[in-house]
Protein backbone atom coordinates (compact mmCIF):
# COMPACT_ATOMS: atom_id res chain seq x y z
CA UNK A 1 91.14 108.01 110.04
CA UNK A 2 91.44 111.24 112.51
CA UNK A 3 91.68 109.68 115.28
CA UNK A 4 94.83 107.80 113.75
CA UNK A 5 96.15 110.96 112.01
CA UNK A 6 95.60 112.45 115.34
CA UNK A 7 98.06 109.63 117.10
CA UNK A 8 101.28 110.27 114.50
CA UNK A 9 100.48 113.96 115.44
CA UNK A 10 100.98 113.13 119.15
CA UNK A 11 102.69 110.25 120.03
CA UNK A 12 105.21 110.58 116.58
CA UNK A 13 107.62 107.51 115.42
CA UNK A 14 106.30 104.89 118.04
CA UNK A 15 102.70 105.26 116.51
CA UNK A 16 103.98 105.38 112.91
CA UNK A 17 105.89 102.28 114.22
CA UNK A 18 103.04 100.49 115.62
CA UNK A 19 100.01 101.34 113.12
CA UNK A 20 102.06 100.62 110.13
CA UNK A 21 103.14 96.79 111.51
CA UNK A 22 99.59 96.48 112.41
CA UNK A 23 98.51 97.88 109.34
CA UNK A 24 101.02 95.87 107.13
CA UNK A 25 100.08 92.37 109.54
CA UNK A 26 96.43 92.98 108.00
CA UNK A 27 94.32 95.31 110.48
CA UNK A 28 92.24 97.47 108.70
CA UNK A 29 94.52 101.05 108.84
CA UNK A 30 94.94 103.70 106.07
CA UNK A 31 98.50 102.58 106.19
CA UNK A 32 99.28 105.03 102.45
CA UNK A 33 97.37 107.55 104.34
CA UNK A 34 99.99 107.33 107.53
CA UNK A 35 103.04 107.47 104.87
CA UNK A 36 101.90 110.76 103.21
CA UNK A 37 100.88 112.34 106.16
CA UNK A 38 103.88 111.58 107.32
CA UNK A 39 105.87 112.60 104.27
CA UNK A 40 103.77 116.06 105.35
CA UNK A 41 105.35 116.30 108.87
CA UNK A 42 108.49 115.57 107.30
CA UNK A 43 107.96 118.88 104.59
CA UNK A 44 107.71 121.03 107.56
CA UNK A 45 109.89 119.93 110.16
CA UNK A 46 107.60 117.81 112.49
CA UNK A 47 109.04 114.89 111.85
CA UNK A 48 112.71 113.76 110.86
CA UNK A 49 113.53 112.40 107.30
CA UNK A 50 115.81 109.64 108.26
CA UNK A 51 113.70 108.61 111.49
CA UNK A 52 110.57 108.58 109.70
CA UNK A 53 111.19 106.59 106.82
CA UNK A 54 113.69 104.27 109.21
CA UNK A 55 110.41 103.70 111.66
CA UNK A 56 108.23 102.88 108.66
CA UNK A 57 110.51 100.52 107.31
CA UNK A 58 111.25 98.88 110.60
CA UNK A 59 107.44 98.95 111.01
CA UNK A 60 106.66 97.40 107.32
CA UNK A 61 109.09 94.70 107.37
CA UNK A 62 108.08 93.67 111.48
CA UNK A 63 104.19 93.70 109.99
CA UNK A 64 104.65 91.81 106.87
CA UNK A 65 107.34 89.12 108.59
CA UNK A 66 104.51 88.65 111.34
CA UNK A 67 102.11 87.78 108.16
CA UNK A 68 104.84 85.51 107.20
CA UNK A 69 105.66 83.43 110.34
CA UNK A 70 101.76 83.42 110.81
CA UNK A 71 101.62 81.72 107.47
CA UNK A 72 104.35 79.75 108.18
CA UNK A 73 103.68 77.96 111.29
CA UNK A 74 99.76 78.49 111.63
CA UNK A 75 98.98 76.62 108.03
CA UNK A 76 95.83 76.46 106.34
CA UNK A 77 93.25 75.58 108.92
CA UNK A 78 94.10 78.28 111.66
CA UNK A 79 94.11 80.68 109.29
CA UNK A 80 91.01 79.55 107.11
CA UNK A 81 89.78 79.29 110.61
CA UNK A 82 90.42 82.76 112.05
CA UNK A 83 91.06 84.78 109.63
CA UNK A 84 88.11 86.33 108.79
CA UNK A 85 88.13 88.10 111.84
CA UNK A 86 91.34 90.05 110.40
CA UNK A 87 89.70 90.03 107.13
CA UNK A 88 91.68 87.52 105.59
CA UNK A 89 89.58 84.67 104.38
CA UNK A 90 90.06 81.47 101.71
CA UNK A 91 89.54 83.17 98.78
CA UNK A 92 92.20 85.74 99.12
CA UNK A 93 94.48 83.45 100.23
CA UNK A 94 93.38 81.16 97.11
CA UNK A 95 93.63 84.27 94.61
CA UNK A 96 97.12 85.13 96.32
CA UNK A 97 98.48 81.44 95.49
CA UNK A 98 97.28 81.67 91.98
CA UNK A 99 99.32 84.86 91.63
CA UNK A 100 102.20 83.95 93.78
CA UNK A 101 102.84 80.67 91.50
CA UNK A 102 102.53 83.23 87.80
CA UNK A 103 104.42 85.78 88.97
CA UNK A 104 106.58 84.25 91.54
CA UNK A 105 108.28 86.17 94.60
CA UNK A 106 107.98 89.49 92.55
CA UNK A 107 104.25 89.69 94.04
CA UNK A 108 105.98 90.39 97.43
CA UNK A 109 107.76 93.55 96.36
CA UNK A 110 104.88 94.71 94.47
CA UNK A 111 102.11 93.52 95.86
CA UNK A 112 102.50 97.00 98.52
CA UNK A 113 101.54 98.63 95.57
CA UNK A 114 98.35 96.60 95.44
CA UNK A 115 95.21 97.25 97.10
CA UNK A 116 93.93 94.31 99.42
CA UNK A 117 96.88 91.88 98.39
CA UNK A 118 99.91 93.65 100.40
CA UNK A 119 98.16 92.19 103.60
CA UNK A 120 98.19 88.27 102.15
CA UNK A 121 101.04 87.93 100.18
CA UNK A 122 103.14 87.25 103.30
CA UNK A 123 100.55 84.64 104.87
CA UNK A 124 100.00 82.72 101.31
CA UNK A 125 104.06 83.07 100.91
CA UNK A 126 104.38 81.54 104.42
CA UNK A 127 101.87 79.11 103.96
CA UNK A 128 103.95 77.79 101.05
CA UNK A 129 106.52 77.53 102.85
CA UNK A 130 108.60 79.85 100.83
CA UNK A 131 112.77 79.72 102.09
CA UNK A 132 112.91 82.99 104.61
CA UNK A 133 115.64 84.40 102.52
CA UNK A 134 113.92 84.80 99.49
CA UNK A 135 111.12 86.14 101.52
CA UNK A 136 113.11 88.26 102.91
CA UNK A 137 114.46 89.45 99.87
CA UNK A 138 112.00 90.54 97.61
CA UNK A 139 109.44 91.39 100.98
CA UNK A 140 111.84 93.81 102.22
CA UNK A 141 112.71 95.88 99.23
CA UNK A 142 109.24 96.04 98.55
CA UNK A 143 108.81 97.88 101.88
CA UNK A 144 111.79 99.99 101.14
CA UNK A 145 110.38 101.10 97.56
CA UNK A 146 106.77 101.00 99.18
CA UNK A 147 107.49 103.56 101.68
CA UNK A 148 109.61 105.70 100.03
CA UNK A 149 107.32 106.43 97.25
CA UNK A 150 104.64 107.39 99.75
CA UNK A 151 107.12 109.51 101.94
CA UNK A 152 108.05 111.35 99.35
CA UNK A 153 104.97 112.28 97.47
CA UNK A 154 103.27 113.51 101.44
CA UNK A 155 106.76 115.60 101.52
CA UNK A 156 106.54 116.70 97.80
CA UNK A 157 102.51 117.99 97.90
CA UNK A 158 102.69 119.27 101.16
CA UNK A 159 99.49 121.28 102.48
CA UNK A 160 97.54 119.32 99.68
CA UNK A 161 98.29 115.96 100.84
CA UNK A 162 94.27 115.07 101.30
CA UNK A 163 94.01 115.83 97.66
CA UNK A 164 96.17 114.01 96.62
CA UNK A 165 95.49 110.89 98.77
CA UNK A 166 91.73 111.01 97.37
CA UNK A 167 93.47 111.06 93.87
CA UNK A 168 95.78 108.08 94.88
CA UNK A 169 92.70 105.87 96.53
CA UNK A 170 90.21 106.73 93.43
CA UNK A 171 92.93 105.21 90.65
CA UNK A 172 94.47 102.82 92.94
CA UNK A 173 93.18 99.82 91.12
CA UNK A 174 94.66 101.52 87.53
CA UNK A 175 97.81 101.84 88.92
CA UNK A 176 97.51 98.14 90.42
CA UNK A 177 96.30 97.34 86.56
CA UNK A 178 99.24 98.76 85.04
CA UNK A 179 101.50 97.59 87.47
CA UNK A 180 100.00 93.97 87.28
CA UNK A 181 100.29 93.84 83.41
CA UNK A 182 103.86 94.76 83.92
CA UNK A 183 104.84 91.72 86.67
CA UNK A 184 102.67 89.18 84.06
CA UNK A 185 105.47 90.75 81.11
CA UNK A 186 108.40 90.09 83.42
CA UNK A 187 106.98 86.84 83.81
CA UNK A 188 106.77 85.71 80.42
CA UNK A 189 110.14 87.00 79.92
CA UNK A 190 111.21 85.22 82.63
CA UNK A 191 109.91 81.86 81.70
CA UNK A 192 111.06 82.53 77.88
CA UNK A 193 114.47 82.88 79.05
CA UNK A 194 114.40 79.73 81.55
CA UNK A 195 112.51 77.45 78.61
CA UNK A 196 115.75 78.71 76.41
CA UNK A 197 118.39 78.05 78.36
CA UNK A 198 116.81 74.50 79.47
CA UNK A 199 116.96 73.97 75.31
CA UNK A 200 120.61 75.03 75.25
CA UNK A 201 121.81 72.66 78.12
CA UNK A 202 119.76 70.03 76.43
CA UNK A 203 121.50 70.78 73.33
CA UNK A 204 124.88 71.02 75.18
């Protein structure tokens, strides 16, 4: 993680740029880590607000839209096939489906907030063939929401970013518990409300 920490510090926004796409595509980078230190930088002047969280963005959206077209045009076999060399193998890409088809394309705005799904949402969205737009949609507001958070918390804690990033990484999966019970509410909801309407027009 040093050596990476050690290549914002240097080379600024075009590493940011390239580690978080990479990152985001499914290598295996700290890529919250990069966003708070970041946010750090940011606190005391190393690094510009606006270009920072514009790079990380631009770097999210190009990472998780590679996952996507990957997905897309690959299919199943090349990625069941190489895969596992990026870490992604059937049974996250079986798990994602499951959770793709309960809680629809909400998963891609919050799965960021998830640890190890971020990186196959895209690919098992692709794979579906999900329409690009609604891809696009949800995907890219996630990344807007994703990095801001982290931006602002490294900007926020300053000098006790480490701290805080050990906190974040050692209740990850709570907050991914807690955020999951909340998508599986909206999608009750959400399927209440479409089961009621279908009995109005039925009615109508």
């Amino acid at each position: 993680m040093e050596t990476v920490l050690a290549w914002i510090s240097h080379y600024g926004y075009a590493a940011l740029f390239a580690l978080l796409m990479l990152g985001i595509a499914g290598l295996p980078i700290p890529d919250e880590t990069l966003l708070v230190f970041s946010g750090y930088l940011i606190s005391t002047g190393r690094m510009d607000a606006q270009g920072a969280f514009a790079v990380s963005v631009v770097g999210s959206i190009s990472g998780i839209s590679l996952s996507y077209l990957i997905g897309r045009t690959a299919g199943h076999a090349v990625v069941y096939r190489y895969g596992r060399y990026a870490g992604v193998t059937p049974a996250h890409i079986d798990r994602v489906h499951r959770w793709l088809r309960r809680m629809g394309e909400w998963l891609l705005m919050f799965g960021y907030f998830i640890p190890g799904v971020r990186h196959f949402t895209a690919l098992a969205a692709g794979m579906s063939e999900l329409e690009y737009g609604v891809f696009a949609r949800f995907a890219y507001t996630g990344a807007v929401i994703w990095v801001s958070t982290f931006l602002a918390l490294g900007y926020f804690v300053g000098e006790q970013w480490r701290a805080v990033m050990a906190l974040v990484e050692r209740y990850s999966w709570l907050s991914a518990g807690a955020l999951g019970v909340v998508l599986f509410i909206a999608w009750r909801i959400r399927g209440r409300s479409r089961r009621q309407r279908a009995k109005e027009n039925s009615l109508s």
